[in-house]
C-alpha atoms as a PDB file:
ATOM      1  CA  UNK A   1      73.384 101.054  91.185  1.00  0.00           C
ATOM      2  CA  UNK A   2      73.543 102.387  94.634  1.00  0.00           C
ATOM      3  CA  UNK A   3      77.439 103.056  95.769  1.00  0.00           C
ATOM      4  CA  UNK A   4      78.825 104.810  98.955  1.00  0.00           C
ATOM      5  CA  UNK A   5      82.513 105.259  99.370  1.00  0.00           C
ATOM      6  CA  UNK A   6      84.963 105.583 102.293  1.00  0.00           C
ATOM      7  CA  UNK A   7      88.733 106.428 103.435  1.00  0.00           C
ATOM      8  CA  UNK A   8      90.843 103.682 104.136  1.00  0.00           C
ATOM      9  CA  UNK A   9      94.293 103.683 104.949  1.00  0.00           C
ATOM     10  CA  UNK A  10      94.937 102.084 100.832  1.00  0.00           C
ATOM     11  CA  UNK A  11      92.769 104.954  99.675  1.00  0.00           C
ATOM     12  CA  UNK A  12      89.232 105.908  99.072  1.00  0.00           C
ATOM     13  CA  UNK A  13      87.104 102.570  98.242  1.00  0.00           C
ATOM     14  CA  UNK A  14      84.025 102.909  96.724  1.00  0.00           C
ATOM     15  CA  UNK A  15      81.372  99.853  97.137  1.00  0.00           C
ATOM     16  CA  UNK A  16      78.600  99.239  94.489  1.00  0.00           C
ATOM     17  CA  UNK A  17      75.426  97.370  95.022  1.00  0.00           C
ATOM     18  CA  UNK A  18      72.973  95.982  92.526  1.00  0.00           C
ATOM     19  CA  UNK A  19      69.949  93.856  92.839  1.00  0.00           C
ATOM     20  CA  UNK A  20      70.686  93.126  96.593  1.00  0.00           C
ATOM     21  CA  UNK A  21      74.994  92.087  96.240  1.00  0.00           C
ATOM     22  CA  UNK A  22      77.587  93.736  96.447  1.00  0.00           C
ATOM     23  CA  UNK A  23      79.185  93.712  92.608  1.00  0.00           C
ATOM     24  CA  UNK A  24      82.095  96.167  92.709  1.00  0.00           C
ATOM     25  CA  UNK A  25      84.830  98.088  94.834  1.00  0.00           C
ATOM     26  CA  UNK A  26      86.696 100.698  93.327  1.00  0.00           C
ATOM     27  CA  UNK A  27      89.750 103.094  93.934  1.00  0.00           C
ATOM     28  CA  UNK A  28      87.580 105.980  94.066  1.00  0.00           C
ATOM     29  CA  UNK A  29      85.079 108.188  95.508  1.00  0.00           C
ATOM     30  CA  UNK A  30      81.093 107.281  94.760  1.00  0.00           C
ATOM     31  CA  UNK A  31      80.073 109.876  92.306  1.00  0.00           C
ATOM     32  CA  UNK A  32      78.559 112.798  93.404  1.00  0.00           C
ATOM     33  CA  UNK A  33      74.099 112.807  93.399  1.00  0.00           C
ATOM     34  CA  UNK A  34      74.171 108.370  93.928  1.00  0.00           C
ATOM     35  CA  UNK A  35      73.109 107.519  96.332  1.00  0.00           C
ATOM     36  CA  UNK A  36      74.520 104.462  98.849  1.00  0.00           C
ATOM     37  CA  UNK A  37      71.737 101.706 100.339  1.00  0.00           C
ATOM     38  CA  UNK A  38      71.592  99.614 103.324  1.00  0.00           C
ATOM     39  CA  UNK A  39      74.067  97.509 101.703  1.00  0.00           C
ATOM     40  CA  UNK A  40      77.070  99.377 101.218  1.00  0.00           C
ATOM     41  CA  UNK A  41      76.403 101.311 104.173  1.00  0.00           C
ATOM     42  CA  UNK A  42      77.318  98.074 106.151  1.00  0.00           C
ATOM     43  CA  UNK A  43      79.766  97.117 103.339  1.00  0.00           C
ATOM     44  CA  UNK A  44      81.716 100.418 104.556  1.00  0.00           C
ATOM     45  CA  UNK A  45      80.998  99.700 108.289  1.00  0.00           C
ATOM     46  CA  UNK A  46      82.736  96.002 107.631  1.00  0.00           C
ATOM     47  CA  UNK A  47      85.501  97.876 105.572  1.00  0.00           C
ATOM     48  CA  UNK A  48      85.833 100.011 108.907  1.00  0.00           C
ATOM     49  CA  UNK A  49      85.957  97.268 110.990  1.00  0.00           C
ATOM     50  CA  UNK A  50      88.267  95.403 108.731  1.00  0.00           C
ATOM     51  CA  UNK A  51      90.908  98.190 108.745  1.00  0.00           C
ATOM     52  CA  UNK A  52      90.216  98.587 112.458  1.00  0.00           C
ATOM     53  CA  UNK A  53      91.388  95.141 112.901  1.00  0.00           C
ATOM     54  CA  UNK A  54      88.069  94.047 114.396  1.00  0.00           C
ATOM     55  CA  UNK A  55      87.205  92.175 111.535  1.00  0.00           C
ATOM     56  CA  UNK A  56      88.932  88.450 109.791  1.00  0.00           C
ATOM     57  CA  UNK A  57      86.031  87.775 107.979  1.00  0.00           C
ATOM     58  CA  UNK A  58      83.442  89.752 105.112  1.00  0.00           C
ATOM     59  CA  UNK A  59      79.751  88.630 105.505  1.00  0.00           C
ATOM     60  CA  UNK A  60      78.163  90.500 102.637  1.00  0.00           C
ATOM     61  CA  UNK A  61      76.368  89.072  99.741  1.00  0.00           C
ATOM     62  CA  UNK A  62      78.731  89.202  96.535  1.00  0.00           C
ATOM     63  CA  UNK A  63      77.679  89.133  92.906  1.00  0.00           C
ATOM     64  CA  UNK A  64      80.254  88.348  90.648  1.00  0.00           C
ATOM     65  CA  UNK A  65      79.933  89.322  87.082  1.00  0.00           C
ATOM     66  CA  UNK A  66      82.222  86.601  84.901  1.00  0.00           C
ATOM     67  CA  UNK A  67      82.265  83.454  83.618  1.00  0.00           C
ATOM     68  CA  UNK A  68      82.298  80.432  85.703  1.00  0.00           C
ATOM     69  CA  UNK A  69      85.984  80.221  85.968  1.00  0.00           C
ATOM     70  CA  UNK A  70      86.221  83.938  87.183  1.00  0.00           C
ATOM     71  CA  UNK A  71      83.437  82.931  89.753  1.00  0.00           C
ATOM     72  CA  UNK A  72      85.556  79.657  90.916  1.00  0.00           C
ATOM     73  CA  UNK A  73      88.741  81.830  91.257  1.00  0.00           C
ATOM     74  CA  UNK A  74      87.388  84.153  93.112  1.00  0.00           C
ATOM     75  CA  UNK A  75      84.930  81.732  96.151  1.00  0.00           C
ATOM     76  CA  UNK A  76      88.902  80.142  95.829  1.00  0.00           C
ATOM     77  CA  UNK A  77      90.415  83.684  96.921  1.00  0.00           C
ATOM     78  CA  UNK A  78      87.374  84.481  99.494  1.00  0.00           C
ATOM     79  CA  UNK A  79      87.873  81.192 101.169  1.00  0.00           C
ATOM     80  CA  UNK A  80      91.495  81.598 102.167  1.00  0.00           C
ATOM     81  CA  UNK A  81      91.656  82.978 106.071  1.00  0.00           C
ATOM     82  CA  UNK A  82      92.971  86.224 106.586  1.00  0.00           C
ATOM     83  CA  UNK A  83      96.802  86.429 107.458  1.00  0.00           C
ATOM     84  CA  UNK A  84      97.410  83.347 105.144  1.00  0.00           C
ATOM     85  CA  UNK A  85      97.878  83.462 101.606  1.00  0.00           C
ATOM     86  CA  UNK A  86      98.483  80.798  98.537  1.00  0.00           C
ATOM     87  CA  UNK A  87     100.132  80.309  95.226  1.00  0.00           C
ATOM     88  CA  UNK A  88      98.321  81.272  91.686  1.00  0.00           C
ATOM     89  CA  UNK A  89      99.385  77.421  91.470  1.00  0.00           C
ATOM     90  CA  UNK A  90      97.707  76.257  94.081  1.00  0.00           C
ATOM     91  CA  UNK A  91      94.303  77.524  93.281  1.00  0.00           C
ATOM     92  CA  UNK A  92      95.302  76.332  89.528  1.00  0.00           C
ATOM     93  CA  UNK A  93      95.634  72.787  91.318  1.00  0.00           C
ATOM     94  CA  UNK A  94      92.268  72.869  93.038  1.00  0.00           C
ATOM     95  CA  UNK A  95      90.297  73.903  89.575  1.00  0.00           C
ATOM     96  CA  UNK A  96      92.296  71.807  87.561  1.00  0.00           C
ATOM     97  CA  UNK A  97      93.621  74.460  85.349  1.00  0.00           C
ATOM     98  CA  UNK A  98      96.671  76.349  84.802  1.00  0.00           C
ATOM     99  CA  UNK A  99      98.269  79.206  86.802  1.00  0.00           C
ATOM    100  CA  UNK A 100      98.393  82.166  84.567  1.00  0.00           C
ATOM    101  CA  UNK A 101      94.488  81.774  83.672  1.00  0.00           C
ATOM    102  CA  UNK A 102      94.188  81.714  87.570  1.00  0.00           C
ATOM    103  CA  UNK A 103      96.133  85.059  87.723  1.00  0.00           C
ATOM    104  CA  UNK A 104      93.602  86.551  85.000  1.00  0.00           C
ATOM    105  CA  UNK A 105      91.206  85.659  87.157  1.00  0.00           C
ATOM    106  CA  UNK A 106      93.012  87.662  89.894  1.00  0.00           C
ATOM    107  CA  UNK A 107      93.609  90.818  88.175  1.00  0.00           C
ATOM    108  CA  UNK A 108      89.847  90.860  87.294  1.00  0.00           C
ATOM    109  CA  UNK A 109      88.119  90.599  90.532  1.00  0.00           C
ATOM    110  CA  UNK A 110      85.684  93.403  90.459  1.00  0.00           C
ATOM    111  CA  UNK A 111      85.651  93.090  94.074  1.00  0.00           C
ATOM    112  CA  UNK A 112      88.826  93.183  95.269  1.00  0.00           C
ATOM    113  CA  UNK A 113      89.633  93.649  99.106  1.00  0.00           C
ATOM    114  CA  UNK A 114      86.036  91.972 100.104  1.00  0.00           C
ATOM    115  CA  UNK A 115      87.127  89.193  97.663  1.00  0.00           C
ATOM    116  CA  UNK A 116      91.011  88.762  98.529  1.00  0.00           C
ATOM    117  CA  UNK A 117      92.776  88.788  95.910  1.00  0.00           C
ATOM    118  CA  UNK A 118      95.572  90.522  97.413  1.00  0.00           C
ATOM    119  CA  UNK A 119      96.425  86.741  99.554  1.00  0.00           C
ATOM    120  CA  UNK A 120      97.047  85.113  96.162  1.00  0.00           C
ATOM    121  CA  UNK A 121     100.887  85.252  95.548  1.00  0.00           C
ATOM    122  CA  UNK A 122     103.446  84.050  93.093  1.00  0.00           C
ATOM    123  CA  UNK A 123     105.433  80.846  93.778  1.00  0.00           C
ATOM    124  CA  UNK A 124     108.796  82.986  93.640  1.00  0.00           C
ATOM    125  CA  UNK A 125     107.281  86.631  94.083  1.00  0.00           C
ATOM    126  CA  UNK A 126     104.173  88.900  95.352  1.00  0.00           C
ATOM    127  CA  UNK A 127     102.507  88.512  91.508  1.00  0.00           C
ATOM    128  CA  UNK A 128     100.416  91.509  90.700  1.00  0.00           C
ATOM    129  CA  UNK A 129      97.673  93.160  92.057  1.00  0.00           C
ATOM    130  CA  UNK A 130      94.899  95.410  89.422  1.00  0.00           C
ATOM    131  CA  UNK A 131      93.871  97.914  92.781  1.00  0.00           C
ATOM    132  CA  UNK A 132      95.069 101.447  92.814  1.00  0.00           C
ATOM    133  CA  UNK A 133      98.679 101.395  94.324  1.00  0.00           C
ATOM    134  CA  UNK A 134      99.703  97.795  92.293  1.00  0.00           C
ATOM    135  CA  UNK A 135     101.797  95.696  94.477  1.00  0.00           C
ATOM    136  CA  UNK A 136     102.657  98.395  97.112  1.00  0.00           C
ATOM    137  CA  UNK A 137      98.767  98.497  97.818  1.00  0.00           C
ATOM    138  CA  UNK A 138      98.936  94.447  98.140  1.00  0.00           C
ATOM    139  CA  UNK A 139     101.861  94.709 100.592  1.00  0.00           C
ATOM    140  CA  UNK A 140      99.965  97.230 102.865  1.00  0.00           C
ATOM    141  CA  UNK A 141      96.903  95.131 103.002  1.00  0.00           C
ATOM    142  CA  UNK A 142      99.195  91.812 103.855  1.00  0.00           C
ATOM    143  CA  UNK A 143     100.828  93.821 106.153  1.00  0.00           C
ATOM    144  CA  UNK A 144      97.700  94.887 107.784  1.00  0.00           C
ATOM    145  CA  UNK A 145      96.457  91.212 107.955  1.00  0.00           C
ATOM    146  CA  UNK A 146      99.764  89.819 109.753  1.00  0.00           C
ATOM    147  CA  UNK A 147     101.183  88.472 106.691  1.00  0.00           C
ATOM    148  CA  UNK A 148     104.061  90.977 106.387  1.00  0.00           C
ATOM    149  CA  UNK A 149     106.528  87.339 107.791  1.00  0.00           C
ATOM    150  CA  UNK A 150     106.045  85.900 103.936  1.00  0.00           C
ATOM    151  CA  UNK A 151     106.947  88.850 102.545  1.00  0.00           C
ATOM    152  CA  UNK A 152     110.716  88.570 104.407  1.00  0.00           C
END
């Protein structure tokens, strides 16, 4: 697996690649002696970008490693805009199923950031979020996206 990492203002993220997707980011720095690709070098320069605020919208290829469910929840999470969010009930309403399966789902994106997980909320809260810094982490990176007014 090739990975790269970069600082970010929610930490280092480190991007793997397999087989021509991206399939993980990670809290963490790329371990030393492996060695990044074309791919997660322009993973990190759309991570820049993205942080820069010259970005709304990933392009990447994504690989998610799940079951069918997992892989519905999270092309539901990737296709909200950024600066908008929606309800774990919501989503549950769109795939037929129920919310707290739907927050599973969340909490086990293997690609979080890139996939947004972090726009998925609670109907009476913030919910969770599985990335280093839990739900302060989430409120940075809805902050950064323009969302902070729902979080009033």
């Amino acid at each position: 697996m090739a990975e790269a990492s970069l600082e970010t203002p929610v930490g280092t993220l480190c991007v793997g690649e397999q087989d021509g997707a991206i399939v993980r980011l990670t809290w963490q720095a790329a371990p030393a002696g492996v060695a990044g690709s074309a791919l997660t070098a322009e993973a990190l320069a759309q991570l820049r970008a993205y942080f820069a605020h010259e970005l709304t919208a990933f392009d990447l290829p994504l690989a998610v490693a799940g079951s069918d469910f997992q892989c519905a929840v999270c092309a539901a999470m990737s296709a909200i805009p950024l600066g908008e969010t929606r309800t774990y009930g919501e989503i549950a309403k769109d795939l037929g199923a129920a919310a707290q399966p739907v927050g599973n789902a969340c909490g086990a994106n293997p690609i979080p950031v890139i996939i947004p997980c972090h726009r998925v909320l609670g109907a009476s809260g913030l919910g969770g979020f599985s990335g280093a810094g839990g739900v302060e982490t989430k409120v940075a990176l809805l902050r950064h996206e323009g969302a902070a007014g729902l979080l009033i």
